[in-house]
C-alpha atoms as a PDB file:
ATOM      1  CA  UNK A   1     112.292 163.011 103.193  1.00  0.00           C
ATOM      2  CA  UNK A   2     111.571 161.852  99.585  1.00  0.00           C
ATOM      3  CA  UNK A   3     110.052 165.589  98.228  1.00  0.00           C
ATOM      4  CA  UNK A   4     113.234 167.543 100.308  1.00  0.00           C
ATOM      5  CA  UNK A   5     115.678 165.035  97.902  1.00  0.00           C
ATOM      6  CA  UNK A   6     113.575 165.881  94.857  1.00  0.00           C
ATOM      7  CA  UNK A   7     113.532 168.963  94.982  1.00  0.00           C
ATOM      8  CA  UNK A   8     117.117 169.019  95.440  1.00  0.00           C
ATOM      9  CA  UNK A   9     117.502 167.832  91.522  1.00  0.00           C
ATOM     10  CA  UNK A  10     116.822 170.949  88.956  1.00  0.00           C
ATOM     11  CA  UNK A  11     114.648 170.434  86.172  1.00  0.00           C
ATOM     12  CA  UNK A  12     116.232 170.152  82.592  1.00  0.00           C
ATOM     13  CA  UNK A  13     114.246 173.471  81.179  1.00  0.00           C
ATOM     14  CA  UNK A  14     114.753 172.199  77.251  1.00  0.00           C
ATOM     15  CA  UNK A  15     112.749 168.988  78.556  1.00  0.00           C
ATOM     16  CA  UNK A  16     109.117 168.929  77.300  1.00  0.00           C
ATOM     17  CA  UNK A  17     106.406 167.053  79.153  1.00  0.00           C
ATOM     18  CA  UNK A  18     103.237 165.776  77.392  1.00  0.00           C
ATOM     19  CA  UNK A  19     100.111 165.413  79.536  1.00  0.00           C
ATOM     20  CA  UNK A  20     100.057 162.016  79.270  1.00  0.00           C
ATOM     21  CA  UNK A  21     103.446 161.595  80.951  1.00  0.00           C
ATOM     22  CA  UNK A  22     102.867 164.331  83.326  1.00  0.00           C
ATOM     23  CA  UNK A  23      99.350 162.528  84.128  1.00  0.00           C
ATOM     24  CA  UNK A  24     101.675 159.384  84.850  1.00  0.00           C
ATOM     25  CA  UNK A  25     104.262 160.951  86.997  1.00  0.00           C
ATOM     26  CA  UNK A  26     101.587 162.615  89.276  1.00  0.00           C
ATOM     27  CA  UNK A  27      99.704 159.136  89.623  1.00  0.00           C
ATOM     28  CA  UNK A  28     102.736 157.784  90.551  1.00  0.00           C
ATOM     29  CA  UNK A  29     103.988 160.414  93.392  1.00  0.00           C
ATOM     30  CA  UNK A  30     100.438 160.445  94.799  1.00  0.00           C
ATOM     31  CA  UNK A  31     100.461 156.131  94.967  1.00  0.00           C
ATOM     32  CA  UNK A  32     104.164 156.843  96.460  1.00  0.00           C
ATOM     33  CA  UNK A  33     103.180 159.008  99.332  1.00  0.00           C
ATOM     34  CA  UNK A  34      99.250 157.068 100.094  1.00  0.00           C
ATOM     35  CA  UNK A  35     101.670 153.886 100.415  1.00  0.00           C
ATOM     36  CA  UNK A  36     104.556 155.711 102.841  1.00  0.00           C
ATOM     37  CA  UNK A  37     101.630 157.249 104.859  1.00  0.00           C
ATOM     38  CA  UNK A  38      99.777 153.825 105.052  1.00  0.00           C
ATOM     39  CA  UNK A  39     103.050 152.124 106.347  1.00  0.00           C
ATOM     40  CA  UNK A  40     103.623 154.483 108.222  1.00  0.00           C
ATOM     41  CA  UNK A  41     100.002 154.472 110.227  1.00  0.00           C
ATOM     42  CA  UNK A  42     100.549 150.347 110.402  1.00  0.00           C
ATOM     43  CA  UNK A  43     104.275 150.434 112.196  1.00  0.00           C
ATOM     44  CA  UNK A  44     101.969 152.799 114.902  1.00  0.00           C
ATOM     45  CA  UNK A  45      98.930 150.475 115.010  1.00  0.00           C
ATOM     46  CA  UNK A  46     101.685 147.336 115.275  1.00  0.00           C
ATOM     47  CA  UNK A  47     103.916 150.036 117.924  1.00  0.00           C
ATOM     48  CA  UNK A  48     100.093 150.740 119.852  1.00  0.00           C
ATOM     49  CA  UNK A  49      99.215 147.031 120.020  1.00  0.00           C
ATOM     50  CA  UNK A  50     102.533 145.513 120.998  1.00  0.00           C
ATOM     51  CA  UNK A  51     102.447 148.031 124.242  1.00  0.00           C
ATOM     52  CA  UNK A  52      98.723 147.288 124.728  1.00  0.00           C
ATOM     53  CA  UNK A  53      98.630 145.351 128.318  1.00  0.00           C
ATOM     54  CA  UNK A  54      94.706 146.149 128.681  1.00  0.00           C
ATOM     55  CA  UNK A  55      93.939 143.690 125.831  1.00  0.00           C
ATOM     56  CA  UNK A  56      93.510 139.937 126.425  1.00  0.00           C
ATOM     57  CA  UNK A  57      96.127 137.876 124.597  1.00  0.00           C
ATOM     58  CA  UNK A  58      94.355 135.753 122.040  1.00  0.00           C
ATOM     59  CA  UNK A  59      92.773 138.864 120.858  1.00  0.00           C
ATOM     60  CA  UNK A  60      96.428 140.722 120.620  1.00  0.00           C
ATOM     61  CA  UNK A  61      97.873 137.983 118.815  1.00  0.00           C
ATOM     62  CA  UNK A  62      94.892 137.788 116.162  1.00  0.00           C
ATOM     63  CA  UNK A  63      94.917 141.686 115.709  1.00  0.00           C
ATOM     64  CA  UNK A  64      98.800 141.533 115.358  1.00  0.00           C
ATOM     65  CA  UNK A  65      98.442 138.619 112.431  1.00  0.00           C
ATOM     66  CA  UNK A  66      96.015 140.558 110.880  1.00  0.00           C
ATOM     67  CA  UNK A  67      98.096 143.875 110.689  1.00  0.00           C
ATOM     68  CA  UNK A  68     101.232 142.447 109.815  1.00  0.00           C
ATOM     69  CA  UNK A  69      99.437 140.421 106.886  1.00  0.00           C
ATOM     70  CA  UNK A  70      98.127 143.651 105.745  1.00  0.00           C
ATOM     71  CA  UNK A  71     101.162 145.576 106.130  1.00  0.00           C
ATOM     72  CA  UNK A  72     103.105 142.563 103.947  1.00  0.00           C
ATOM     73  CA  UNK A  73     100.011 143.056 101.386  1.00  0.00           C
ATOM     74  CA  UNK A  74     100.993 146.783 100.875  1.00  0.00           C
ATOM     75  CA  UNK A  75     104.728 146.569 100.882  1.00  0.00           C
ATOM     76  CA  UNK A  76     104.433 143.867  97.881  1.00  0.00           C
ATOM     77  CA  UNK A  77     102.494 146.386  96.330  1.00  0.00           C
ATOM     78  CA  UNK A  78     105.327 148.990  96.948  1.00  0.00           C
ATOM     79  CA  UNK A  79     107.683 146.932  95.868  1.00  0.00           C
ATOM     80  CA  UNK A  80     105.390 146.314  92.726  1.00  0.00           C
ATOM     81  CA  UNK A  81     105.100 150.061  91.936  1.00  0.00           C
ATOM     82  CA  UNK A  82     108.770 150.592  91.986  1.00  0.00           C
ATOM     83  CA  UNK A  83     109.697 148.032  89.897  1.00  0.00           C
ATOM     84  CA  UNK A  84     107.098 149.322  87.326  1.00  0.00           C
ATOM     85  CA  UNK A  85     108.663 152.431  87.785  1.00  0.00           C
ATOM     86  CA  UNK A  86     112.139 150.909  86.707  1.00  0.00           C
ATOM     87  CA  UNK A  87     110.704 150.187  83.662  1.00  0.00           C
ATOM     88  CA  UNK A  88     109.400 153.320  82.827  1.00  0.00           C
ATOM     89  CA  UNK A  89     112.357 154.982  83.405  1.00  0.00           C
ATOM     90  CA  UNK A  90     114.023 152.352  81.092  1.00  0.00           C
ATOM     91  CA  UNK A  91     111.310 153.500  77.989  1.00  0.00           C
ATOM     92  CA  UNK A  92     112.224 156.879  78.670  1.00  0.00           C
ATOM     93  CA  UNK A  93     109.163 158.222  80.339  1.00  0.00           C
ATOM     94  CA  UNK A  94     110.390 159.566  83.574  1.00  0.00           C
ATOM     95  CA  UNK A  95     113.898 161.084  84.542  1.00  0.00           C
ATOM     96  CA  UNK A  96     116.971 159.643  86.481  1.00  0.00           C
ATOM     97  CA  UNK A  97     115.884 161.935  89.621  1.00  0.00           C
ATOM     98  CA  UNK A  98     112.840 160.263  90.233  1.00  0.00           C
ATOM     99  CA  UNK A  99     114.466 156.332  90.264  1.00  0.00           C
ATOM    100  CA  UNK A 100     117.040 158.212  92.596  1.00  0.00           C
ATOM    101  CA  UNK A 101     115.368 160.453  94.934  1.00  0.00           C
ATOM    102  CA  UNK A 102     112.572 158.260  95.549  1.00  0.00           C
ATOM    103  CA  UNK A 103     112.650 154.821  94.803  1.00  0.00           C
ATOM    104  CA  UNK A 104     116.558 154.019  95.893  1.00  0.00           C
ATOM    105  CA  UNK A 105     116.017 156.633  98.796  1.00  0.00           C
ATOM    106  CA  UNK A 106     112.397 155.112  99.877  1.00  0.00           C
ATOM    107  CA  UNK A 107     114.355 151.698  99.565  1.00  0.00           C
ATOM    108  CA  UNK A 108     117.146 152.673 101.453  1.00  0.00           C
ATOM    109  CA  UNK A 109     115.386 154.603 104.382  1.00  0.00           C
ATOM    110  CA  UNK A 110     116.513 153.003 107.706  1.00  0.00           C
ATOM    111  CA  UNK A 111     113.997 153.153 110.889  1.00  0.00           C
ATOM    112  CA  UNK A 112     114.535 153.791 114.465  1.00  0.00           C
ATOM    113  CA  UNK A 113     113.710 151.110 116.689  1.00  0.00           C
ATOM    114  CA  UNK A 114     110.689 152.855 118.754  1.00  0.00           C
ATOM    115  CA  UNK A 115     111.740 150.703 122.370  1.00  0.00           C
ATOM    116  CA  UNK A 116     115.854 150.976 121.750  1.00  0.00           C
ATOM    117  CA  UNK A 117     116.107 154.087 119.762  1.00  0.00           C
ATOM    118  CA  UNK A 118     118.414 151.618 117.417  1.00  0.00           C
ATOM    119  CA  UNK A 119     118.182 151.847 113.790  1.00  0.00           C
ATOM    120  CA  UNK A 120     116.523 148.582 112.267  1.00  0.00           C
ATOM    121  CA  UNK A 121     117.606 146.503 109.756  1.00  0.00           C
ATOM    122  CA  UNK A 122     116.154 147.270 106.466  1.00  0.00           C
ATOM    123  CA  UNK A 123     113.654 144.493 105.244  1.00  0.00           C
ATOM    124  CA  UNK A 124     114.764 141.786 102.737  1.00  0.00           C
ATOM    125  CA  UNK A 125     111.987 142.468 100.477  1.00  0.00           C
ATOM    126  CA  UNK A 126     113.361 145.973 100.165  1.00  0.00           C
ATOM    127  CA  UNK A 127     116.923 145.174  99.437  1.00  0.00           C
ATOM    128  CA  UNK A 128     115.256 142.473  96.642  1.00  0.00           C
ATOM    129  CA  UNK A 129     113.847 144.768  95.397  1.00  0.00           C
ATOM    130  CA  UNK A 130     116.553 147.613  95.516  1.00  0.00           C
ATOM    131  CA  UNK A 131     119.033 144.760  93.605  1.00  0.00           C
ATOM    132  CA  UNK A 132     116.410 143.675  90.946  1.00  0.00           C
ATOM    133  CA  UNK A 133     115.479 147.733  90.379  1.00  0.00           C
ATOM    134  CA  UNK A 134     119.841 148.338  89.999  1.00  0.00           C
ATOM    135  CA  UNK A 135     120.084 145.614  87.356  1.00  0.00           C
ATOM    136  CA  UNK A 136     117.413 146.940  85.493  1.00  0.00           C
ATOM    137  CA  UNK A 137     117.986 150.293  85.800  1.00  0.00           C
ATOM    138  CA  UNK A 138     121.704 150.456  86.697  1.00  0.00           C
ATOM    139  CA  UNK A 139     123.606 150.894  83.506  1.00  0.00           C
ATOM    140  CA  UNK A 140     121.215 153.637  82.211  1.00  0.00           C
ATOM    141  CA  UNK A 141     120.776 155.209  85.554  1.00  0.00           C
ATOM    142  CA  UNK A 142     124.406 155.840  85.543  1.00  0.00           C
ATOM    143  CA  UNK A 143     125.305 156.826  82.200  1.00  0.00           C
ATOM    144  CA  UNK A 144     122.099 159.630  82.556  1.00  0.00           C
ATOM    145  CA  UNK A 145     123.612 160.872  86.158  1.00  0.00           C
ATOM    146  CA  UNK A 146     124.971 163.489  84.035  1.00  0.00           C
ATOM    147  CA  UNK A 147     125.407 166.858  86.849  1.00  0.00           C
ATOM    148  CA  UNK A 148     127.557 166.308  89.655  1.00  0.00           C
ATOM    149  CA  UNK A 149     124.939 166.334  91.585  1.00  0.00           C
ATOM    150  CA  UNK A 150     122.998 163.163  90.343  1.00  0.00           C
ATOM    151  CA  UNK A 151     126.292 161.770  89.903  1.00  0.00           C
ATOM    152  CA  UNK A 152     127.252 162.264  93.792  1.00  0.00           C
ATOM    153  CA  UNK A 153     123.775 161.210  94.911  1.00  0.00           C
ATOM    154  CA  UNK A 154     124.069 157.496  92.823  1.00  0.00           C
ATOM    155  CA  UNK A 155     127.181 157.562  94.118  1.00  0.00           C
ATOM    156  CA  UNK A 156     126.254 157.653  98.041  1.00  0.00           C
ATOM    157  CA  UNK A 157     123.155 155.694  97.238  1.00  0.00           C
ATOM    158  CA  UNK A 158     125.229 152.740  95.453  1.00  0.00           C
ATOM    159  CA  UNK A 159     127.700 153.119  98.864  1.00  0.00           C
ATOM    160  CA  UNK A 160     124.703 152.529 101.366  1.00  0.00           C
ATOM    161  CA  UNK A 161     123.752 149.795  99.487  1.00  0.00           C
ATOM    162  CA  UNK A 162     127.367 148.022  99.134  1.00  0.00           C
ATOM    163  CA  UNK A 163     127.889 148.197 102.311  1.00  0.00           C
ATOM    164  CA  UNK A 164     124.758 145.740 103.494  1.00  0.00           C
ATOM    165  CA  UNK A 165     126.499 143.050 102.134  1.00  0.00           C
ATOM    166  CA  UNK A 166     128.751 143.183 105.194  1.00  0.00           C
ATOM    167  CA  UNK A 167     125.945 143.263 107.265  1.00  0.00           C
ATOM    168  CA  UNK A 168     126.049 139.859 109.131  1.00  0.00           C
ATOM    169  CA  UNK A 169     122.453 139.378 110.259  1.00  0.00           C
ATOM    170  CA  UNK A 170     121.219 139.135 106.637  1.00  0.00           C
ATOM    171  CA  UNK A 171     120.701 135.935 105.324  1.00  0.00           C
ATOM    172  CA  UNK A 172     123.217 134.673 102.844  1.00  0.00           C
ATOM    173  CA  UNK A 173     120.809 134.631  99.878  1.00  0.00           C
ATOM    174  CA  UNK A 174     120.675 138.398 100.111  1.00  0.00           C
ATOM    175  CA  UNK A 175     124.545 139.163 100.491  1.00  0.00           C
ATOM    176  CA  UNK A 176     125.255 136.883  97.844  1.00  0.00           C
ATOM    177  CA  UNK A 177     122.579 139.110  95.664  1.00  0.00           C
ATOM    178  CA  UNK A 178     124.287 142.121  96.583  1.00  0.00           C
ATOM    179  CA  UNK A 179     127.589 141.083  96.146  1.00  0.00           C
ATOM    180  CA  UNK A 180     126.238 140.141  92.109  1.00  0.00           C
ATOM    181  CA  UNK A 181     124.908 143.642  92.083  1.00  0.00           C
ATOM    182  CA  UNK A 182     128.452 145.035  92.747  1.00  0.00           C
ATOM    183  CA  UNK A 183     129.977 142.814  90.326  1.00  0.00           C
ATOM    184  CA  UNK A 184     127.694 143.501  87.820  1.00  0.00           C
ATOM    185  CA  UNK A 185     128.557 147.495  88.090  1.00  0.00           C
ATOM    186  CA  UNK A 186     132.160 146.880  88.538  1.00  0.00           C
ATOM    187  CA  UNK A 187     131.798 145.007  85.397  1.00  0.00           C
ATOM    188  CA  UNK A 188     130.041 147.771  82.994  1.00  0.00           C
ATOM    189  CA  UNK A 189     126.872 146.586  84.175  1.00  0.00           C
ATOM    190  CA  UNK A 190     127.470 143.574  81.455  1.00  0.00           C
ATOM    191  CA  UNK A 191     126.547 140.012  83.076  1.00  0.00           C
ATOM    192  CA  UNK A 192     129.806 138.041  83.685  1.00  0.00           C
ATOM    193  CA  UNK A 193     127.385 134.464  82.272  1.00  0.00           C
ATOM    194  CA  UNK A 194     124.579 135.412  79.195  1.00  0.00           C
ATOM    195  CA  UNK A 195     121.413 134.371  80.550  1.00  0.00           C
ATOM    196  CA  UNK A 196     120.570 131.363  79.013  1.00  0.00           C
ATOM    197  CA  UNK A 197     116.987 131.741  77.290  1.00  0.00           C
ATOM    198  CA  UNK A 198     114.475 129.186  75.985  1.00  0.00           C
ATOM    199  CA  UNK A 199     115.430 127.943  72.272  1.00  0.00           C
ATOM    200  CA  UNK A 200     112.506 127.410  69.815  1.00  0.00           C
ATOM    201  CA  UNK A 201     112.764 123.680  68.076  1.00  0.00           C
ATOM    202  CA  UNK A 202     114.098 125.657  64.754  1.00  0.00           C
ATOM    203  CA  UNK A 203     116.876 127.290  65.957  1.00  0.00           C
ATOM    204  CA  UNK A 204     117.848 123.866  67.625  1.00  0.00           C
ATOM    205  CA  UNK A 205     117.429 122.001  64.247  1.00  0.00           C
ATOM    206  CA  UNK A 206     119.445 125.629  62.490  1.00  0.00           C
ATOM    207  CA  UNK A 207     122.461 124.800  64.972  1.00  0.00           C
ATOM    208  CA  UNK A 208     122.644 121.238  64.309  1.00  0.00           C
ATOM    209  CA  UNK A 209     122.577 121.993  60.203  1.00  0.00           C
ATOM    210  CA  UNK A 210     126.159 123.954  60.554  1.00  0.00           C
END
């Protein structure tokens, strides 16, 4: 699981860590778990109800909306808090083992089906977010994976990802947003186009002067 993987990362000992960021790492493992325990309870309450053949089936189907609206509610949220983690890591406030050992692994965790004992798909949402959290984080993430160790782990991490691009029952939109991804890495982690950004009416007027 997620704490087995960070513990596997050692500690720099010449780090120093000031309440405040220590304050924010602990609020941030505790939303982490709540939110893996909570989807965790929902996939049984969704498992329960699907098998349920005491239940009438207007009543099923209502209960079953309700749940998997919930369980969409909370996984946005998820995907909210590791994003906001991303950028944390990006000011410096938390270390490469965290992004790696729990946000990319959390991201990247497969499921068994319960009825075919098949591993699932992992969500779109999740591999959205897993691409927008690599282009932030990516060419920082990298250059900090400084112990073989971290450096093995982004490695097999970057792999599982790579390889859902193949995967043939995802819609387009996401291969095509993986396959950017792994041009973006295989190109420094420097965009191949500049993003073009809004001009202010000066700067317009400053171009047309030369």
């Amino acid at each position: 699981g997620i704490n087995a993987e960070y513990g596997k990362l050692k500690d720099d000992p010449q780090a120093k860590v000031s309440p405040f960021r220590k304050a924010l790492l602990n609020r941030c493992q505790k939303e982490f778990c709540r939110e893996k325990d909570v989807e965790e309870k929902m996939d049984k309450q969704i498992y329960d109800l699907k098998h349920n053949t005491e239940m009438k089936e207007e009543e099923k189907t209502a209960q079953m909306e309700e749940l998997l609206y919930q369980r969409t509610k909370m996984k946005k949220k998820m995907l909210g808090n590791i994003n906001f983690i991303g950028e944390l890591f990006n000011l410096n406030l938390i270390s490469p083992k965290i992004i790696i050992c729990q946000c990319i692994t959390v991201l990247l965790d497969q499921k068994k089906d319960a009825d075919t004992g098949l591993m699932e798909r992992i969500e779109d949402e999740k591999i959205e977010c897993l691409s927008k959290l690599f282009t932030t984080v990516g060419q920082k993430l990298e250059k900090e994976c400084e112990t073989n160790e971290k450096k093995k782990m982004f490695e097999q991490h970057f792999t599982s990802y790579s390889k859902l691009q193949t995967d043939k029952a995802s819609p387009y939109r996401i291969r095509f947003m993986i396959q950017d991804v792994m041009d973006l890495r295989s190109n420094g982690w420097t965009p191949r186009r500049q993003e073009v950004k809004p001009q202010k009416i000066e700067d317009i007027h400053r171009q047309h002067e030369k």
